[in-house]
C-alpha atoms as a PDB file:
ATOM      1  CA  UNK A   1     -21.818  16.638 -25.061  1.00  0.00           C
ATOM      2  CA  UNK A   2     -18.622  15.287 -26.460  1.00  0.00           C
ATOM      3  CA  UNK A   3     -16.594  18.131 -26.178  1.00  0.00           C
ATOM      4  CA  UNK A   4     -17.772  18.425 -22.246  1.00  0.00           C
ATOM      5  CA  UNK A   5     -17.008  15.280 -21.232  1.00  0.00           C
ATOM      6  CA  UNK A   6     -13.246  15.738 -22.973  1.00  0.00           C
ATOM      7  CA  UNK A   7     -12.672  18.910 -21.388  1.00  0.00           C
ATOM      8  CA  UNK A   8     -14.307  17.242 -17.739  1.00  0.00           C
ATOM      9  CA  UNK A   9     -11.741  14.631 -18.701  1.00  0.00           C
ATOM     10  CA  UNK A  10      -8.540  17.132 -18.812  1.00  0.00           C
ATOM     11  CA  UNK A  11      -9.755  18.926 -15.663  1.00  0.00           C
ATOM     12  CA  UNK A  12      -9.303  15.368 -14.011  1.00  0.00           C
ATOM     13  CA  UNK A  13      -5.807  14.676 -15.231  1.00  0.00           C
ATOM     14  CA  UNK A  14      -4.415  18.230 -14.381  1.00  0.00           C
ATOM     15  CA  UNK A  15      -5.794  17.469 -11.155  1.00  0.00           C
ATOM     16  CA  UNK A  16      -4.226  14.182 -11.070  1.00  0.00           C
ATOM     17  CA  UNK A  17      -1.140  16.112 -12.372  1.00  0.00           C
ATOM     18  CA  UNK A  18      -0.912  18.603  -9.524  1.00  0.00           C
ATOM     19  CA  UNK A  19      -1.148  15.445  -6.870  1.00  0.00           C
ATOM     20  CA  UNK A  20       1.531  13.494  -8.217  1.00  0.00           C
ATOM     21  CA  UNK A  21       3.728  16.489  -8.645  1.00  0.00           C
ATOM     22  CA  UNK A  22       2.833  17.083  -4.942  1.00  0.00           C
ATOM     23  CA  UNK A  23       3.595  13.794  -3.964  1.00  0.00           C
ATOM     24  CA  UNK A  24       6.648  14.152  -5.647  1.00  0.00           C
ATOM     25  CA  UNK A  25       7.926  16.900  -3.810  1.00  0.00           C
ATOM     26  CA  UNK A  26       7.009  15.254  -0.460  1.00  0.00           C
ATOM     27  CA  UNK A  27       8.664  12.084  -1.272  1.00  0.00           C
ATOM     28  CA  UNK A  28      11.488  13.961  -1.642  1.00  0.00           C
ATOM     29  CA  UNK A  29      11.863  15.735   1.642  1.00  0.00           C
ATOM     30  CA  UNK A  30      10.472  12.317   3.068  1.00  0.00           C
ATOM     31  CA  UNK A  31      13.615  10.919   1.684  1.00  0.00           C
ATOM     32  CA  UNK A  32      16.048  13.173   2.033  1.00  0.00           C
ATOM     33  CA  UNK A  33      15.004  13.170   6.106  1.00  0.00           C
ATOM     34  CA  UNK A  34      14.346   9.958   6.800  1.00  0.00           C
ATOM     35  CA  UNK A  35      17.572   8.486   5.297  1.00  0.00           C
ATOM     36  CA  UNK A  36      19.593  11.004   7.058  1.00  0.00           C
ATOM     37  CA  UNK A  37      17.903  10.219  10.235  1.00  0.00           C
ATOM     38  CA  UNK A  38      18.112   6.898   9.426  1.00  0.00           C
ATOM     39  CA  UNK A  39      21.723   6.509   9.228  1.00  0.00           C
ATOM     40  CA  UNK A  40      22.303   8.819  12.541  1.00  0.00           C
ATOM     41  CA  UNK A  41      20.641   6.984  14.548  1.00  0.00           C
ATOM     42  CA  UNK A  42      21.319   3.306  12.525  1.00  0.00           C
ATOM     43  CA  UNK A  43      17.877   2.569  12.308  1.00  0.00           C
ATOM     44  CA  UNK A  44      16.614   0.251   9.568  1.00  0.00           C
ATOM     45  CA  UNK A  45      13.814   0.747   9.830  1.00  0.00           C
ATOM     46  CA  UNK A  46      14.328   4.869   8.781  1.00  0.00           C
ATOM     47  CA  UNK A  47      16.737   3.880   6.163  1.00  0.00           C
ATOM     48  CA  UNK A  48      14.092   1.446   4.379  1.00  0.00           C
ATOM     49  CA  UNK A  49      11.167   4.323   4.860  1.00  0.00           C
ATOM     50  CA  UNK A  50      13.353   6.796   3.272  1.00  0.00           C
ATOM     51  CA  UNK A  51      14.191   4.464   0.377  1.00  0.00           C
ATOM     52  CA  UNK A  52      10.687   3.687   0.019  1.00  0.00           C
ATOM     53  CA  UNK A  53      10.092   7.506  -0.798  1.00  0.00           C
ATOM     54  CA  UNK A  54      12.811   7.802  -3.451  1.00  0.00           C
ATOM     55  CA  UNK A  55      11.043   4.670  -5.172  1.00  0.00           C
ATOM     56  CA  UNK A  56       7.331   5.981  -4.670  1.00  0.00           C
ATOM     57  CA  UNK A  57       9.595   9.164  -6.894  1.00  0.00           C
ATOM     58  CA  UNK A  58       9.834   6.484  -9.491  1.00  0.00           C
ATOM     59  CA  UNK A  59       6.032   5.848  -9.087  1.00  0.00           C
ATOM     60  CA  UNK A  60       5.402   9.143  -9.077  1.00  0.00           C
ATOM     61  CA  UNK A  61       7.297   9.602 -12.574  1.00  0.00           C
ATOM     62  CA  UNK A  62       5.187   6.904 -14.349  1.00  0.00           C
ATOM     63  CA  UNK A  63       2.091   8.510 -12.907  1.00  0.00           C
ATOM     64  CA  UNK A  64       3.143  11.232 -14.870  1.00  0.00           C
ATOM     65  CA  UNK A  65       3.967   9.567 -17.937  1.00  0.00           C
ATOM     66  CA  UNK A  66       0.527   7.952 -17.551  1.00  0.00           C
ATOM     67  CA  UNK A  67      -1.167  11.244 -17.366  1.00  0.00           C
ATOM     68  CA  UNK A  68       0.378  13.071 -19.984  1.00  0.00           C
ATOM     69  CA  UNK A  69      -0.409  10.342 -22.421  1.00  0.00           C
ATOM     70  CA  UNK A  70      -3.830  10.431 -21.854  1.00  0.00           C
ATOM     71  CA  UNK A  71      -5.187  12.523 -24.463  1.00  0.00           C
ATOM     72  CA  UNK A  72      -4.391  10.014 -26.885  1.00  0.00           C
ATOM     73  CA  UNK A  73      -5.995   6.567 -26.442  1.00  0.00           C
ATOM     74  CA  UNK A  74      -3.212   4.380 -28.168  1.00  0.00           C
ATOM     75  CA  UNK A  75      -0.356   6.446 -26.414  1.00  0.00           C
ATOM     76  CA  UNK A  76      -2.846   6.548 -23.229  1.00  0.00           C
ATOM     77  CA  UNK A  77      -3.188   2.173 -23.087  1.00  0.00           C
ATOM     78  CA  UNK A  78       0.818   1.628 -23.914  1.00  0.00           C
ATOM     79  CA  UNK A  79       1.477   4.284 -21.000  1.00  0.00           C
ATOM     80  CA  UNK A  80      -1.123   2.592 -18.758  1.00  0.00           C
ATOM     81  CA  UNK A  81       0.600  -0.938 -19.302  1.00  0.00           C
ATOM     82  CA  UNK A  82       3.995   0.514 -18.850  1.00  0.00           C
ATOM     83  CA  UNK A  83       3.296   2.305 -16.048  1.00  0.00           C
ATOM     84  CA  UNK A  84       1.748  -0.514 -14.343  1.00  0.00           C
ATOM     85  CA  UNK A  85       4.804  -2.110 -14.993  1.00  0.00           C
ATOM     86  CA  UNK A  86       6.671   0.108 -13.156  1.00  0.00           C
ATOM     87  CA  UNK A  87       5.179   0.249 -10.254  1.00  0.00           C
ATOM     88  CA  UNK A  88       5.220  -3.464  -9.696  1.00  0.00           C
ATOM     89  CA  UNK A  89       8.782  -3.385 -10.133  1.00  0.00           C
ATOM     90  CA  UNK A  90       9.017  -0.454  -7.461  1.00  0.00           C
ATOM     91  CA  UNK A  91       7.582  -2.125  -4.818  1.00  0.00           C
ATOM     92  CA  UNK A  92       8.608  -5.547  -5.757  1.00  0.00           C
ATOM     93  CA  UNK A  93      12.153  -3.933  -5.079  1.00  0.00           C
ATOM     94  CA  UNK A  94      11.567  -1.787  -1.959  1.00  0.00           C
ATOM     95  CA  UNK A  95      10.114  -5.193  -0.112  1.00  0.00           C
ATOM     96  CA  UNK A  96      13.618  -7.084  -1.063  1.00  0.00           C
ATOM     97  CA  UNK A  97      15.700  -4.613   0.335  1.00  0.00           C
ATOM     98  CA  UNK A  98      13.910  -4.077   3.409  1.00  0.00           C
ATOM     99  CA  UNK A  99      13.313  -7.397   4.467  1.00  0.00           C
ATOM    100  CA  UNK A 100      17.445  -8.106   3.701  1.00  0.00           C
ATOM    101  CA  UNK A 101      18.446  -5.283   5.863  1.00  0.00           C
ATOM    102  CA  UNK A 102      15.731  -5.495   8.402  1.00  0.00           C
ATOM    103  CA  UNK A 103      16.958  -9.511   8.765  1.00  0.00           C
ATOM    104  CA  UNK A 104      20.552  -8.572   9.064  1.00  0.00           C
ATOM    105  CA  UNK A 105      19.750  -6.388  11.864  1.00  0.00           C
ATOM    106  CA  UNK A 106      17.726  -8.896  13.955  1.00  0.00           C
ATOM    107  CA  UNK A 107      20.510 -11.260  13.212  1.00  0.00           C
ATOM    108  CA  UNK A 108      23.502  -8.763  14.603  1.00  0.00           C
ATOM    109  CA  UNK A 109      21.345  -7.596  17.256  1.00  0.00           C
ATOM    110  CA  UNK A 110      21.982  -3.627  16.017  1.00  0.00           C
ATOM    111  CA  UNK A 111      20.413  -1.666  18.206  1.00  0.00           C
ATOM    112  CA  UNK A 112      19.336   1.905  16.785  1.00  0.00           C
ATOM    113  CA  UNK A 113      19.746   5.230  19.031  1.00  0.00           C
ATOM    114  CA  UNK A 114      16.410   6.880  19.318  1.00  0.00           C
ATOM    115  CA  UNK A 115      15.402   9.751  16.470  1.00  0.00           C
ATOM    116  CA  UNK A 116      13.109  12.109  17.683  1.00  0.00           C
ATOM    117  CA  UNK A 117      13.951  13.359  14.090  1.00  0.00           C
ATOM    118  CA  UNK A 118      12.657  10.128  12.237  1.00  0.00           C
ATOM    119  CA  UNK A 119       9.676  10.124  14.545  1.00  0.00           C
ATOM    120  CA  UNK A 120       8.823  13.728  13.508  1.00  0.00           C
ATOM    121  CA  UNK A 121       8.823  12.426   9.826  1.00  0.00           C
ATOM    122  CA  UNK A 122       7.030   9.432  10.584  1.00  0.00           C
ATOM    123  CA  UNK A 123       3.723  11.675  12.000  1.00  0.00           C
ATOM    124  CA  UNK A 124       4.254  14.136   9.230  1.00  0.00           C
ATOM    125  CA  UNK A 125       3.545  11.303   6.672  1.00  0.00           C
ATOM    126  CA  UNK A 126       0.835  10.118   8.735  1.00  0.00           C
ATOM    127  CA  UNK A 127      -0.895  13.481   8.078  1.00  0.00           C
ATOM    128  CA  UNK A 128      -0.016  14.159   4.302  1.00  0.00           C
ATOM    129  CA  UNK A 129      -0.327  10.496   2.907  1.00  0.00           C
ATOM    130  CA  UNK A 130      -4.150  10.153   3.547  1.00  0.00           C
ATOM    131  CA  UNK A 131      -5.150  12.716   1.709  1.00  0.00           C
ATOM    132  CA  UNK A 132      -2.663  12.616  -1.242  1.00  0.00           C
ATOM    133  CA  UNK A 133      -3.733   8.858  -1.127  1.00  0.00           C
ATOM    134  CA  UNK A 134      -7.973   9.475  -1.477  1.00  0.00           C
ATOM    135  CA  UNK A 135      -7.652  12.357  -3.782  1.00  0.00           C
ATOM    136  CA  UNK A 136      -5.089  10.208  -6.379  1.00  0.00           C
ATOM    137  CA  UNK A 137      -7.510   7.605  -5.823  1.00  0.00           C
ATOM    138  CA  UNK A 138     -10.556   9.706  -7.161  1.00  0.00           C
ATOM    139  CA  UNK A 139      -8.638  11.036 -10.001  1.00  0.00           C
ATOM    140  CA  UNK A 140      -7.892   6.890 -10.746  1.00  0.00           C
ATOM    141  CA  UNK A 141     -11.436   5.645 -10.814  1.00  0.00           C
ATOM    142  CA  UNK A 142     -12.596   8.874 -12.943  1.00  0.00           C
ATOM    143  CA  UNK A 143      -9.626   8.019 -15.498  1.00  0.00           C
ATOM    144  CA  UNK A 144     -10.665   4.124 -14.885  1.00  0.00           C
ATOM    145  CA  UNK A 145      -6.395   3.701 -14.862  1.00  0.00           C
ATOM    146  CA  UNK A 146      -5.317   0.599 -13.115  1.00  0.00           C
ATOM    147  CA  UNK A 147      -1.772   2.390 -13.385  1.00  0.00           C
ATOM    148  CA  UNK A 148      -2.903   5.115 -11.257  1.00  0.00           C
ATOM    149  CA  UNK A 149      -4.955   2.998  -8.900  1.00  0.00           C
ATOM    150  CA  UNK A 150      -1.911   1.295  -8.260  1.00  0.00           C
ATOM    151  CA  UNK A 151       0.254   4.682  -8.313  1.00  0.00           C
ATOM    152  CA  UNK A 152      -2.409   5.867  -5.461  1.00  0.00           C
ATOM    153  CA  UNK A 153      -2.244   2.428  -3.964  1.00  0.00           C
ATOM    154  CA  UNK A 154       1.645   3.120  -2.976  1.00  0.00           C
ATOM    155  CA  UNK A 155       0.871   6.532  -1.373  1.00  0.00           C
ATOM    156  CA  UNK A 156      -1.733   4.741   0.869  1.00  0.00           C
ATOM    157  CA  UNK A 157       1.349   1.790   1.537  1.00  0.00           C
ATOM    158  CA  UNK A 158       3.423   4.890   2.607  1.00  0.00           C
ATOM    159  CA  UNK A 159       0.737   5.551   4.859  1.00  0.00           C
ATOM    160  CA  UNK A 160       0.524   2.157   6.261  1.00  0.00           C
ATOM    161  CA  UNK A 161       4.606   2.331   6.803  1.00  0.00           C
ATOM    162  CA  UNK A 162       4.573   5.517   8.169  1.00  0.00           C
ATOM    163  CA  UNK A 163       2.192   3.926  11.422  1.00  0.00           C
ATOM    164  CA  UNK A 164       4.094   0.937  11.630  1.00  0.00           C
ATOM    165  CA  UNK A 165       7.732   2.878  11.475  1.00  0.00           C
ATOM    166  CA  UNK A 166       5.495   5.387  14.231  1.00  0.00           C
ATOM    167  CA  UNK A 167       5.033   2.358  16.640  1.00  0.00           C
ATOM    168  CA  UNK A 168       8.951   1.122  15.810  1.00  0.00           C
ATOM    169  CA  UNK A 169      10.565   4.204  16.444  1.00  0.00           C
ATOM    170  CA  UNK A 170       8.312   4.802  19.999  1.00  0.00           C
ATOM    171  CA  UNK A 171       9.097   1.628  21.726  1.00  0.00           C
ATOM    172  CA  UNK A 172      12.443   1.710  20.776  1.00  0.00           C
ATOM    173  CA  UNK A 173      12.827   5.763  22.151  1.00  0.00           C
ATOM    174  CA  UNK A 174      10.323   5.381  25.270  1.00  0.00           C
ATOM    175  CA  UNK A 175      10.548   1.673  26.116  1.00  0.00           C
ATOM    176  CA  UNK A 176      14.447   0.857  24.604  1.00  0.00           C
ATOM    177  CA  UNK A 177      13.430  -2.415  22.689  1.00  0.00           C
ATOM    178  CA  UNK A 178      15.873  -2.541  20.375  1.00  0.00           C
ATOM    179  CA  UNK A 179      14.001  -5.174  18.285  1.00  0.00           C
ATOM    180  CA  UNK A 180      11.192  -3.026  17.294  1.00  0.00           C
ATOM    181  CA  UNK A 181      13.006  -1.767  15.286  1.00  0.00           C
ATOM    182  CA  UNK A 182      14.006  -4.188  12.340  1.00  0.00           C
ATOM    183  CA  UNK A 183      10.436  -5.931  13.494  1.00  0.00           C
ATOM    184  CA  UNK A 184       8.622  -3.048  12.171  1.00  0.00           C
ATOM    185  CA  UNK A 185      10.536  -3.037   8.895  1.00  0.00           C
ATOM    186  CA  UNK A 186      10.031  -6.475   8.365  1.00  0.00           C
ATOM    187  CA  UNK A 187       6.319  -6.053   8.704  1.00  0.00           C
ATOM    188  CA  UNK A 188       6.795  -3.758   5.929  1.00  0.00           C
ATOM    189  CA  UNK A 189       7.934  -6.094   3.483  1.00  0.00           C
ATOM    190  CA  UNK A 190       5.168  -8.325   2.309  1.00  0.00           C
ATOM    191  CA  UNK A 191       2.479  -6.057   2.395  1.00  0.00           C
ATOM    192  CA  UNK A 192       4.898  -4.015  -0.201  1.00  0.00           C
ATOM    193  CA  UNK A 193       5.449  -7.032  -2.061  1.00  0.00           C
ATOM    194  CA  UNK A 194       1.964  -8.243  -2.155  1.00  0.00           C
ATOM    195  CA  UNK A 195       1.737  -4.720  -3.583  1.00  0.00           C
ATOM    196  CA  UNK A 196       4.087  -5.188  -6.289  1.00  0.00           C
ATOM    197  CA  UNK A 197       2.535  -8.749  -7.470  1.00  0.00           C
ATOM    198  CA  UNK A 198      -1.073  -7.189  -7.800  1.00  0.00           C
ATOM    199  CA  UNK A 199       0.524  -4.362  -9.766  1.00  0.00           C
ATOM    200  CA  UNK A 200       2.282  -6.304 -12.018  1.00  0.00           C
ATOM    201  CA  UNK A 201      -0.660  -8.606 -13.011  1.00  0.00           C
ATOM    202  CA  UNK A 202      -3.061  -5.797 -12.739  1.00  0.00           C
ATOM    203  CA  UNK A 203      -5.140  -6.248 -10.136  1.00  0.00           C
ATOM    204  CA  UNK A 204      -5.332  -2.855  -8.711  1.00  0.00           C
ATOM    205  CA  UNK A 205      -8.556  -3.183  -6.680  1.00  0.00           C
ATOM    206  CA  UNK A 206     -10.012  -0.529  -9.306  1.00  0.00           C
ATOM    207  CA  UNK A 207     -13.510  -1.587  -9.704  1.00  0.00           C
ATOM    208  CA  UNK A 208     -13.919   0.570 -12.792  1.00  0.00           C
ATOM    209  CA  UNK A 209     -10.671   0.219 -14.784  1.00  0.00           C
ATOM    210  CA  UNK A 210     -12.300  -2.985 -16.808  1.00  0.00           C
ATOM    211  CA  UNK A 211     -14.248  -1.247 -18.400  1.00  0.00           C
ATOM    212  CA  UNK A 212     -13.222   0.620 -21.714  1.00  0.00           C
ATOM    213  CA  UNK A 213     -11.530   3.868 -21.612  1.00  0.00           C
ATOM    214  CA  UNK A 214     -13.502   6.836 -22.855  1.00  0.00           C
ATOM    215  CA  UNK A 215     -12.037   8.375 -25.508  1.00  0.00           C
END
């Protein structure tokens, strides 16, 4: 009985393995585009999304971390606090830097040029995040990890961005409101933060992770 619910156990983290490596690798095209679209067409709003995917990588690394230390329950608890840690941090940092650039741009009045590119991103996120989001989310309440609730939790905030950015980028392209813009990114910002403070004190919305870890 033992030995099946151990080897159950390490079918769940390779799964949870293979999703945060995928993640990974989406996060970094996500970045890569949207920052480069971003600073085209001067759009904050890009910029911020494609700096929220190269610190959803540093998510994505403590996930890992998380994971690999699993088999062992003393390395598996120090890796769950640390990661936790880390993603508070993460988002506690995205949501200062986009609501300081999204401000600046509402103060100057910058107007971005429209980016069918960064609107191409924007839906492909739409499509992927979901389901990286519910599947890291099963592998979280299996593992009862608050780290990798909260991990999950990011991927489903990238989700969130990716509608809001959607909406930004359209009025700005179709209806020229130049606002829309830095509005949408600032929208962004204390849903990431509120993010980052329930990371960092643990509440994860992971109705199983109180409850002891099977070893």
């Amino acid at each position: 009985m033992a030995t099946a619910v151990l080897a159950a156990r390490a079918m769940t983290v390779r799964r949870g393995q293979f999703l945060t490596w995928a993640t990974i690798g989406y996060n970094s095209l996500e970045a890569v585009v949207s920052v480069t679209a971003g600073l085209l067409a001067g759009s904050v709003a890009l910029v911020g999304f494609g700096i929220d995917s190269l610190i959803e990588l540093g998510s994505g690394v403590a996930g890992l971390w998380r994971l690999r230390a699993d088999a062992s329950p003393v390395a598996r608890e120090r890796a769950e606090r640390g990661a936790l840690r880390v993603v508070g941090v993460c988002f506690l940092a995205l949501a200062g830097y986009v609501a300081v650039e999204a401000a600046g741009a509402l103060v100057s009045r910058e107007a971005p040029d429209a980016s069918r590119l960064g609107i191409a991103i924007a839906a492909g996120s739409l499509i992927v995040m979901p389901a990286l989001a519910r599947a890291k989310r099963r592998v979280a309440a299996e593992l009862s990890s608050a780290a990798l609730t909260a991990e999950a939790r990011q991927t489903e905030i990238c989700w969130y961005l990716s509608a809001i950015l959607l909406g930004g980028l359209l009025l700005n392209t179709v209806a020229g409101w130049w606002w829309a813009d830095p509005a949408a990114a600032l929208l962004m910002a204390p849903i990431i933060g509120r993010e980052g403070v329930r990371a960092l004190r643990g509440r994860t919305g992971c109705a199983d992770c109180a409850a002891p870890l099977p070893h």
